[in-house]
Protein backbone atom coordinates (compact mmCIF):
# COMPACT_ATOMS: atom_id res chain seq x y z
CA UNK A 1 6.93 -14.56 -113.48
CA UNK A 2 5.74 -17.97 -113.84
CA UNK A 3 5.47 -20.21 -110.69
CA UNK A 4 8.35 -23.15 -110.82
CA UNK A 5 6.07 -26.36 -110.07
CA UNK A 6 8.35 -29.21 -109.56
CA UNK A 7 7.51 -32.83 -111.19
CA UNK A 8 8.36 -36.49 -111.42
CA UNK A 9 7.39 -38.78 -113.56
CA UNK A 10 5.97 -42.93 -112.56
CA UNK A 11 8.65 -44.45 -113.76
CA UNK A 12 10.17 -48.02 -112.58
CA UNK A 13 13.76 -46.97 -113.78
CA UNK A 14 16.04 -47.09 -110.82
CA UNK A 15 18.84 -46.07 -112.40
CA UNK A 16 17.07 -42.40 -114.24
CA UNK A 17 15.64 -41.85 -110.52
CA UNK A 18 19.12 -41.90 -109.19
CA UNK A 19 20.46 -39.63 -111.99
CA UNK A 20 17.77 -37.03 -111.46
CA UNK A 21 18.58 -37.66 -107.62
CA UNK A 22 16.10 -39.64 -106.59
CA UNK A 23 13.57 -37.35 -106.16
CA UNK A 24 11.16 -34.14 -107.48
CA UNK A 25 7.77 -32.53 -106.44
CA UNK A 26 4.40 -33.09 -108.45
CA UNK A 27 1.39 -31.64 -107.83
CA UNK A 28 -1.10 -33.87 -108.58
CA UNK A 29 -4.65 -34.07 -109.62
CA UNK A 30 -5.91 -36.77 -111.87
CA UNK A 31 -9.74 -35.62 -111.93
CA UNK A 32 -8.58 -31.89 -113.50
CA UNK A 33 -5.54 -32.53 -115.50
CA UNK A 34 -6.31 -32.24 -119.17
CA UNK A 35 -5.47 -35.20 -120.95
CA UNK A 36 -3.60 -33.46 -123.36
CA UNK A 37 -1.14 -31.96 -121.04
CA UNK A 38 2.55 -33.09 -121.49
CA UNK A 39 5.67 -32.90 -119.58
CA UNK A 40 8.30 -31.11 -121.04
CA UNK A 41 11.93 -30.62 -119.05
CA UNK A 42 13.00 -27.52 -118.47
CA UNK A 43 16.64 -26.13 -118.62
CA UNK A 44 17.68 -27.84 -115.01
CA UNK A 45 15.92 -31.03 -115.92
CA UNK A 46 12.62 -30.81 -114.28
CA UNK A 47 9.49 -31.36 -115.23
CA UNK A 48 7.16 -28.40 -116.19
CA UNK A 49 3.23 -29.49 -116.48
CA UNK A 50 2.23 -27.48 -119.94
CA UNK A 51 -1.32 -27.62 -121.78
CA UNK A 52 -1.32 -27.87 -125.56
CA UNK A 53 -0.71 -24.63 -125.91
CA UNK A 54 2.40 -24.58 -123.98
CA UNK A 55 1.67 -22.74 -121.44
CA UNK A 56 1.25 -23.96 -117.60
CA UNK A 57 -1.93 -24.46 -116.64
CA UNK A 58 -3.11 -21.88 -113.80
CA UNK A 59 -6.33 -24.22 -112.77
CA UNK A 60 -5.49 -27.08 -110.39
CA UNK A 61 -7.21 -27.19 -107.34
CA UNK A 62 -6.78 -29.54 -104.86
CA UNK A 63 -2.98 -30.00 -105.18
CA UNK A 64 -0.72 -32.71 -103.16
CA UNK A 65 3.04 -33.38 -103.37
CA UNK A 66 4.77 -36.29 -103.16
CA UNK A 67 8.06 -37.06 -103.36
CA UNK A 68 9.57 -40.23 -105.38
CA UNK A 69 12.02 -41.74 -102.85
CA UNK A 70 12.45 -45.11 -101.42
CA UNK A 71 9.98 -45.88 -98.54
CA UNK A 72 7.16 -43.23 -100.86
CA UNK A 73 5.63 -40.49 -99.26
CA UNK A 74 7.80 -38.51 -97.40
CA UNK A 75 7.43 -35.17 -98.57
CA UNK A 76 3.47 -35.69 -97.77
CA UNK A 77 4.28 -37.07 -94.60
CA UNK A 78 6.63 -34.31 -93.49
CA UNK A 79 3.84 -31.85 -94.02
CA UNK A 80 1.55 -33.34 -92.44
CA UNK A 81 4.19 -33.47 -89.53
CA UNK A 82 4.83 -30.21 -89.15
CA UNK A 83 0.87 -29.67 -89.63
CA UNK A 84 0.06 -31.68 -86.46
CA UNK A 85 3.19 -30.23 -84.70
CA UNK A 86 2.24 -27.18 -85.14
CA UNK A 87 -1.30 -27.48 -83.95
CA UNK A 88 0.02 -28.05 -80.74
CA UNK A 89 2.56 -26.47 -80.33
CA UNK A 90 -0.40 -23.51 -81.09
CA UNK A 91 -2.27 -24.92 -78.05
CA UNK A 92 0.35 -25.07 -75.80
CA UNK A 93 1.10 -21.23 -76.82
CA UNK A 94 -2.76 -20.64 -76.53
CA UNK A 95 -2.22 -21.52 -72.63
CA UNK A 96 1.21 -19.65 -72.17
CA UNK A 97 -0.13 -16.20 -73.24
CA UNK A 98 -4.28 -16.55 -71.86
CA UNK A 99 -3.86 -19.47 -69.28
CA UNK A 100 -4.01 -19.70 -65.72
CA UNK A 101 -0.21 -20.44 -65.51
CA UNK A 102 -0.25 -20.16 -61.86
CA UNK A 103 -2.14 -23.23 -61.32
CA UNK A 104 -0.63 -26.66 -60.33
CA UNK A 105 -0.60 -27.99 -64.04
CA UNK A 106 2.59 -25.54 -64.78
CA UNK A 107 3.79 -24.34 -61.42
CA UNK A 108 5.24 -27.65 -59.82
CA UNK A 109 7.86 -25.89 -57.60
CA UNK A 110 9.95 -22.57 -57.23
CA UNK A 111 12.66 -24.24 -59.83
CA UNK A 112 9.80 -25.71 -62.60
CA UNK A 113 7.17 -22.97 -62.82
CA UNK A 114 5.85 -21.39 -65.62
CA UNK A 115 4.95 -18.22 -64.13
CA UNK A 116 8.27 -18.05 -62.35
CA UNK A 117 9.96 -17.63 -66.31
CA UNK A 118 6.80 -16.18 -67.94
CA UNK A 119 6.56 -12.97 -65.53
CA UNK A 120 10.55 -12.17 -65.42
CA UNK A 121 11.63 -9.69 -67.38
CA UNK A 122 12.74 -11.78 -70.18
CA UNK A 123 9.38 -12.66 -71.17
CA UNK A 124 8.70 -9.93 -72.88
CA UNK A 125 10.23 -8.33 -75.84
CA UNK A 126 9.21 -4.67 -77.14
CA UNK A 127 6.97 -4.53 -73.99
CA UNK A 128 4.86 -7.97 -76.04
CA UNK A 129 5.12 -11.25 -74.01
CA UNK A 130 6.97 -13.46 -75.68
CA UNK A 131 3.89 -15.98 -75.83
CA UNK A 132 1.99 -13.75 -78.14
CA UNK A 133 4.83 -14.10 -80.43
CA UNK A 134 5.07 -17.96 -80.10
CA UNK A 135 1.37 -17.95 -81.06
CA UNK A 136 1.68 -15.31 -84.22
CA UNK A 137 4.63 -17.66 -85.14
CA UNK A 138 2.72 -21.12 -84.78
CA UNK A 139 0.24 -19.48 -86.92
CA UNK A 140 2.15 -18.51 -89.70
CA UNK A 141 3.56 -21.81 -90.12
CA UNK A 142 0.47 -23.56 -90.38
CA UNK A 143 -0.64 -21.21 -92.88
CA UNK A 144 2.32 -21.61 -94.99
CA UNK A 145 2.19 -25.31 -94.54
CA UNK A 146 -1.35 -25.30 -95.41
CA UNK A 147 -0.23 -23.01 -98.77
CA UNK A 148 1.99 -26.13 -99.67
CA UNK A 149 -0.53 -28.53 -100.46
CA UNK A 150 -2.46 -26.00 -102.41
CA UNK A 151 -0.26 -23.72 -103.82
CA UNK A 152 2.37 -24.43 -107.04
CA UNK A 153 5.25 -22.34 -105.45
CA UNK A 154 6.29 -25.55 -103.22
CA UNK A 155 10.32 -24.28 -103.66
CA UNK A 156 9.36 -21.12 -102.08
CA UNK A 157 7.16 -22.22 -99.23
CA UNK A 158 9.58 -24.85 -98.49
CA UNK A 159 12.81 -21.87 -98.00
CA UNK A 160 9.87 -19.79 -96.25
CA UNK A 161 9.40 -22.56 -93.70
CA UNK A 162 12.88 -23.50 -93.10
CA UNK A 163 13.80 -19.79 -92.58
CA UNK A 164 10.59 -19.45 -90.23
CA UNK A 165 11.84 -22.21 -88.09
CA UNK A 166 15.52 -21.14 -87.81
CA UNK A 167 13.81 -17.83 -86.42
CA UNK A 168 11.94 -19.67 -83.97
CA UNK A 169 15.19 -21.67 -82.89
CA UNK A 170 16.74 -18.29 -82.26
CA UNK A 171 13.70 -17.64 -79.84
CA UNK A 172 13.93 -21.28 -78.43
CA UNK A 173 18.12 -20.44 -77.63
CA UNK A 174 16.58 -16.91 -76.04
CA UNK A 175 14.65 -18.75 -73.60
CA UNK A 176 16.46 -21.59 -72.58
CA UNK A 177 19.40 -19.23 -71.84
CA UNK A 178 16.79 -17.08 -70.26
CA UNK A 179 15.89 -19.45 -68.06
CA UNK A 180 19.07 -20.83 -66.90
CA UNK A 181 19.99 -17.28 -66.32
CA UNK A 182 16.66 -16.74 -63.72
CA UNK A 183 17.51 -20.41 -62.34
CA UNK A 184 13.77 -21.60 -63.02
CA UNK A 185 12.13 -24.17 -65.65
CA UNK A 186 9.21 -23.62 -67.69
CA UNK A 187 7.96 -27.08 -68.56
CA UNK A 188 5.61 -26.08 -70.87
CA UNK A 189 7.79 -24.19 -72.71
CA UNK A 190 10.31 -27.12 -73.09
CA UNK A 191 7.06 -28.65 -74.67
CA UNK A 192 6.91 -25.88 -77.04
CA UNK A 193 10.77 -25.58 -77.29
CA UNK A 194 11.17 -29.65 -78.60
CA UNK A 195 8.28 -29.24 -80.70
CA UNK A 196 10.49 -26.56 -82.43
CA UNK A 197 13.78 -28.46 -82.83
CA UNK A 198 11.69 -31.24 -84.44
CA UNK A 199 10.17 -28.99 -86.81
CA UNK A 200 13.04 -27.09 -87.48
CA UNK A 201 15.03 -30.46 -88.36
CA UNK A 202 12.02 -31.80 -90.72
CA UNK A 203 12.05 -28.47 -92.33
CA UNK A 204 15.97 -29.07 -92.67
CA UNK A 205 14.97 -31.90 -94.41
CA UNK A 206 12.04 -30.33 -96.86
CA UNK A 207 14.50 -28.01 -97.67
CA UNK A 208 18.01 -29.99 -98.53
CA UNK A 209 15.69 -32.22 -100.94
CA UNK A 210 15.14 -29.44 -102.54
CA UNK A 211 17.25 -30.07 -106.06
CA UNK A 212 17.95 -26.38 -106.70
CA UNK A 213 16.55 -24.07 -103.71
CA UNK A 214 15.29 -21.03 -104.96
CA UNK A 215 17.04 -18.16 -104.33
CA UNK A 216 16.42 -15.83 -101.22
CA UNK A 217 15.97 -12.47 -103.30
CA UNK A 218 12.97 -14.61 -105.15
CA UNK A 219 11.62 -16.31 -102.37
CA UNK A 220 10.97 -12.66 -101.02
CA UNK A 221 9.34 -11.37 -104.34
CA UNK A 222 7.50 -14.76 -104.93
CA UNK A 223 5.71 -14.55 -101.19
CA UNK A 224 5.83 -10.40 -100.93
CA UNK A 225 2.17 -9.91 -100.04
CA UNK A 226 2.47 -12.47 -97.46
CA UNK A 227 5.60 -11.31 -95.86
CA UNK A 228 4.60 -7.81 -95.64
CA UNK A 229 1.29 -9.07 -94.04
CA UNK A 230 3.43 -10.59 -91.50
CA UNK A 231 5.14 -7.54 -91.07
CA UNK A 232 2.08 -5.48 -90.78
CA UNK A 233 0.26 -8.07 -88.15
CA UNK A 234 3.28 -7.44 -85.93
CA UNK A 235 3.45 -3.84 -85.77
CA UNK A 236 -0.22 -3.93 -84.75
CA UNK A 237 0.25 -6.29 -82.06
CA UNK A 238 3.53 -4.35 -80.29
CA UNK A 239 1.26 -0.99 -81.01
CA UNK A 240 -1.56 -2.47 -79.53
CA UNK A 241 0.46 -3.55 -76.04
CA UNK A 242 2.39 -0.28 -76.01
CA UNK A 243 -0.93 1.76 -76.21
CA UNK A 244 -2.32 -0.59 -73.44
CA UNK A 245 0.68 0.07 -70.97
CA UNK A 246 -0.41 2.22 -68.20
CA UNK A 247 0.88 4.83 -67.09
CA UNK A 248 3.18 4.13 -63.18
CA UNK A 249 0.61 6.05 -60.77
CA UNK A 250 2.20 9.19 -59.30
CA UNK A 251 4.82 8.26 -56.18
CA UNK A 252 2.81 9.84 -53.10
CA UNK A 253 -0.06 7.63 -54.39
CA UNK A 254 2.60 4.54 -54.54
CA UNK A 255 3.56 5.85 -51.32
CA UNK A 256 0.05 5.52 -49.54
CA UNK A 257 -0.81 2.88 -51.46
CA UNK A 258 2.21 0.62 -50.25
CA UNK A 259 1.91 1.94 -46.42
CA UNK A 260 -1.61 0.71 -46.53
CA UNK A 261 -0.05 -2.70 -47.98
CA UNK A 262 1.54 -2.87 -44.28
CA UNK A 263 -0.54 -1.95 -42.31
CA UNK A 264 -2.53 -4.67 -43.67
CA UNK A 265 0.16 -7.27 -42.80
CA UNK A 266 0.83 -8.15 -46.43
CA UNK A 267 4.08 -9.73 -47.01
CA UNK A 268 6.05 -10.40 -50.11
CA UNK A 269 8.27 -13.20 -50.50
CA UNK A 270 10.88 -13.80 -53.19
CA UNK A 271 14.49 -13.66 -53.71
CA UNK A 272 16.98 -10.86 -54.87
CA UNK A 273 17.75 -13.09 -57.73
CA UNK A 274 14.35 -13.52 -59.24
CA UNK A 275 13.45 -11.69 -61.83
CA UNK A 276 9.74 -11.48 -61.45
CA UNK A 277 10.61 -10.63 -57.91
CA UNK A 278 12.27 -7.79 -59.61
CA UNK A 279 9.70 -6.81 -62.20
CA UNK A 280 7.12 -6.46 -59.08
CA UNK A 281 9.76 -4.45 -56.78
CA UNK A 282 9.95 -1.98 -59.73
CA UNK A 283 5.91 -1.01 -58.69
CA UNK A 284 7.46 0.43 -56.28
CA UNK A 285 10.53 2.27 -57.06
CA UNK A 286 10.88 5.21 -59.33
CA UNK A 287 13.61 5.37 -61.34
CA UNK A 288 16.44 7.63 -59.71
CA UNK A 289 15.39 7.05 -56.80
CA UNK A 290 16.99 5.46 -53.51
CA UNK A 291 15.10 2.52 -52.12
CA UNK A 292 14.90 3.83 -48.56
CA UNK A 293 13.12 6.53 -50.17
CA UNK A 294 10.57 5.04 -51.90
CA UNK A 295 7.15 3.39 -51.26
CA UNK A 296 9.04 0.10 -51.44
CA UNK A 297 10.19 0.70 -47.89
CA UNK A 298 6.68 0.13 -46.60
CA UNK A 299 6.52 -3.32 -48.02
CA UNK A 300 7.70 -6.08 -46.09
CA UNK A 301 9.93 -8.11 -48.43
CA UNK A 302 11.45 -11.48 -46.78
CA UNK A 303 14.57 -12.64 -48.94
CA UNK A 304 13.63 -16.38 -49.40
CA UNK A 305 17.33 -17.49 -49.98
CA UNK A 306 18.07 -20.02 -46.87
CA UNK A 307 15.80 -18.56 -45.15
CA UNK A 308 13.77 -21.03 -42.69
CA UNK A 309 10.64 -18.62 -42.54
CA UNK A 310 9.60 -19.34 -46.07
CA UNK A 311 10.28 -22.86 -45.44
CA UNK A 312 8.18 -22.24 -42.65
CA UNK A 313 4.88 -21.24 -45.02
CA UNK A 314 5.48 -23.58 -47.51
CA UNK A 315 6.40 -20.86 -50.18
CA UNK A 316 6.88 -23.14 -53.39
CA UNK A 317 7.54 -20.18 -56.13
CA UNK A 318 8.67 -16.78 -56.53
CA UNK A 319 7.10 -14.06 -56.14
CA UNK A 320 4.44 -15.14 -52.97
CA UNK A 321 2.23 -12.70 -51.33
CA UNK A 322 0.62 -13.60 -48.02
CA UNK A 323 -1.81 -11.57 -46.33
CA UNK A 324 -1.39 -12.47 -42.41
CA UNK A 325 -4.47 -11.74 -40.39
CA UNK A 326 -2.16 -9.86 -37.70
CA UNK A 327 1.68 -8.85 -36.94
CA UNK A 328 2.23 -12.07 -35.67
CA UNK A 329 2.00 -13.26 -39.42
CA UNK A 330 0.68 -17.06 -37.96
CA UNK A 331 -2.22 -17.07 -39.28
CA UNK A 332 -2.89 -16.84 -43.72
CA UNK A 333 -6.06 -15.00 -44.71
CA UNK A 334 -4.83 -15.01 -48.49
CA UNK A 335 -1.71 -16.01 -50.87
CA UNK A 336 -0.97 -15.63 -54.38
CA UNK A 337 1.98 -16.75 -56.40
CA UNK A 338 3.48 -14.40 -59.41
CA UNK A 339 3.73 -11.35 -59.72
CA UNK A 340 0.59 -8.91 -59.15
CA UNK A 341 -1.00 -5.54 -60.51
CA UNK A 342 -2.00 -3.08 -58.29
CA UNK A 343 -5.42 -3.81 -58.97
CA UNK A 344 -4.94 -7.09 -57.68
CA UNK A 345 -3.14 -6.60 -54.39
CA UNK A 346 -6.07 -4.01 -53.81
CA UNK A 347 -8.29 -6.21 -53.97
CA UNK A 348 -6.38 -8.95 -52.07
CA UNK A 349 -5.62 -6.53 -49.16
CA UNK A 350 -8.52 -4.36 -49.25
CA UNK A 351 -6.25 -1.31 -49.89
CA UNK A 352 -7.92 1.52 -52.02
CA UNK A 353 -6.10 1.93 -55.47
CA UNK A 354 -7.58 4.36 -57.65
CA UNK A 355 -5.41 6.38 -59.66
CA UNK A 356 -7.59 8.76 -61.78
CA UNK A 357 -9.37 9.25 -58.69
CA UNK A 358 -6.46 9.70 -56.39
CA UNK A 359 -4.80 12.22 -58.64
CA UNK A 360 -7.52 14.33 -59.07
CA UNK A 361 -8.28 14.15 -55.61
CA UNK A 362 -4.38 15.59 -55.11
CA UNK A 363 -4.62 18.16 -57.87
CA UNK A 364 -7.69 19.62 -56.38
CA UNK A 365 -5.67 19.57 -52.84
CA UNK A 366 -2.76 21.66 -54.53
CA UNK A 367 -5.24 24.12 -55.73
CA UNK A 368 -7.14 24.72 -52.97
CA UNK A 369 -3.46 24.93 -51.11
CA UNK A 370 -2.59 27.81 -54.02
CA UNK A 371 -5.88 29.51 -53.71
CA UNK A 372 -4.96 29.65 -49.78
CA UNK A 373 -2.03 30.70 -50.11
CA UNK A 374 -3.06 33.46 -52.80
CA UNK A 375 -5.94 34.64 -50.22
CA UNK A 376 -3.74 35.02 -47.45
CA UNK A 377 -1.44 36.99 -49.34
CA UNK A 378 -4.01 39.47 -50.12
CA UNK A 379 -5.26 39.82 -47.16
């Protein structure tokens, strides 16, 4: 199938520009044109770019498009929008998913925090964070903007893009409602989210001027290898995080692990309603299990709803751990905001946590126990 490249001619004559609607595509290059091309119309009255032969020519680097409107130069313009848009809305993603989003810059209280939203358990989907996705989805758009100004399948980019951006405005509508649901804003996610409604109404844009939009069912032939690419790069990444997922330690290690948490005065304080406080409660419960049963009920949780002692230590998000020096919990050794591995409150407390270690230690316990047991028997 030949690629539809859409044209326009210079012409001064108001009235044939509004009769063709104003408007059409050419891709332009006046150093490698041959001078004997011509432009012949095509069934739906646009312009095909044919050699002398009659055939399109397959051999124009360097492409632009431009659109013949009053004011010139939107088409280009709108591109090169969404080109710088995207760019940062890339960097801002960049910082979501590898950042230190605990720092001042994002967390400015308990209500506008980044790590508050980012660590609940809405941001993640398919066990991914939902700021890898934002990047993979930045990326693709600049690639397929970047296509447009080289490529002759404009039509086709242009549906690609508007779909791509109504995808990421079902994401934006995901987290917004995610985050009125957890009571906390992410402020650079709003950044990222109103970068996204202004892309997704340029795109809007690309795509109404668009005199006959190609059809979905060729858009998805046209740009198969790179939507299966797409497809592909996203498999690897949720593969990737799903192989990386530990494994929850056995509960008697939980168990000692937690008691040692207490006994070195480390507190934890949050809110029932928080969902990162809930994502680092479920270190320590096991599923079927009753609370006052688990290694949870070594850790000393303080619910932070009107509650005067976390007013008292100036706890400005959820989840806070403190480590107190003594029972009197006056004066703070240590703190840190968001929710934490176990690798990290080890080495914040000073609590061993080594779960290979730990469980082979306990497997060689049970089978000295058996070979005791076994021993006594025969004797």
């Amino acid at each position: 199938m030949k690629s539809e490249m859409y044209t326009t001619d210079d012409v001064d004559d108001t009235s044939r520009r509004d009769r063709d609607g104003g408007y059409s595509y050419l891709p332009l290059n006046n150093n490698n044109i041959n001078s004997n091309s011509t432009g012949i119309n095509n069934i739906n009255g646009h312009h095909h770019l044919n050699n002398s032969n009659g055939s399109i020519s397959s051999s124009i680097p360097n492409i632009h498009f431009y659109s013949h409107r009053k004011g010139g130069g939107l088409f280009n313009n709108s591109i090169h929008m969404m080109g710088v848009l995207g760019l940062v809305s890339l960097a801002f993603s960049f910082y979501l998913a590898f950042g230190n989003i605990e720092s001042g810059t994002c967390d400015i209280s308990a209500k506008v925090s980044c790590s508050t939203v980012l660590k609940s358990s809405f941001a993640e989907i398919l066990g991914v964070p939902v700021a890898i996705f934002g990047l993979t989805w930045n990326a693709v758009l600049l690639f397929t903007v970047w296509r447009v100004t080289i490529d002759d399948k404009v039509p086709h980019y242009i549906s690609f893009i508007y779909i791509w951006c109504s995808i990421g405005i079902g994401f934006v509508i995901y987290f917004v409602a995610a985050e009125f649901i957890i009571g906390a804003l992410c402020p650079f996610c709003t950044v990222v989210h109103v970068i996204n409604v202004i892309m997704m109404y340029i795109s809007f844009q690309l795509y109404n001027d668009l005199r006959n939009p190609p059809i979905l069912s060729q858009t998805a032939s046209l740009l198969r290898p790179m939507l299966i690419s797409i497809v592909l790069v996203h498999l690897v990444i949720v593969g990737l995080f799903w192989a990386a997922t530990p494994e929850k330690p056995s509960e008697p290690i939980m168990n000692t692990f937690a008691r040692c948490l207490g006994e070195r005065h480390m507190v934890f304080y949050g809110s029932d309603g928080c969902h990162a406080c809930k994502k680092q409660k479920e270190l320590f419960v096991y599923t079927g299990q009753d609370e006052a049963n688990s290694p949870w009920k070594h850790i000393r949780f303080v619910e932070c709803f009107k509650n005067n002692e976390c007013q008292h230590h100036n706890i400005a998000g959820y989840p806070t751990w403190i480590r107190f020096a003594d029972a009197n919990q006056e004066k703070e050794i240590d703190r840190h905001k968001g929710v934490m591995k176990p690798e990290e409150l080890s080495k914040m407390s000073g609590c061993p946590y080594n779960p290979d270690q730990q469980q082979q230690q306990q497997n060689n316990n049970s089978n000295n126990n058996i070979n005791n047991n076994n021993n006594n028997k025969e004797k």
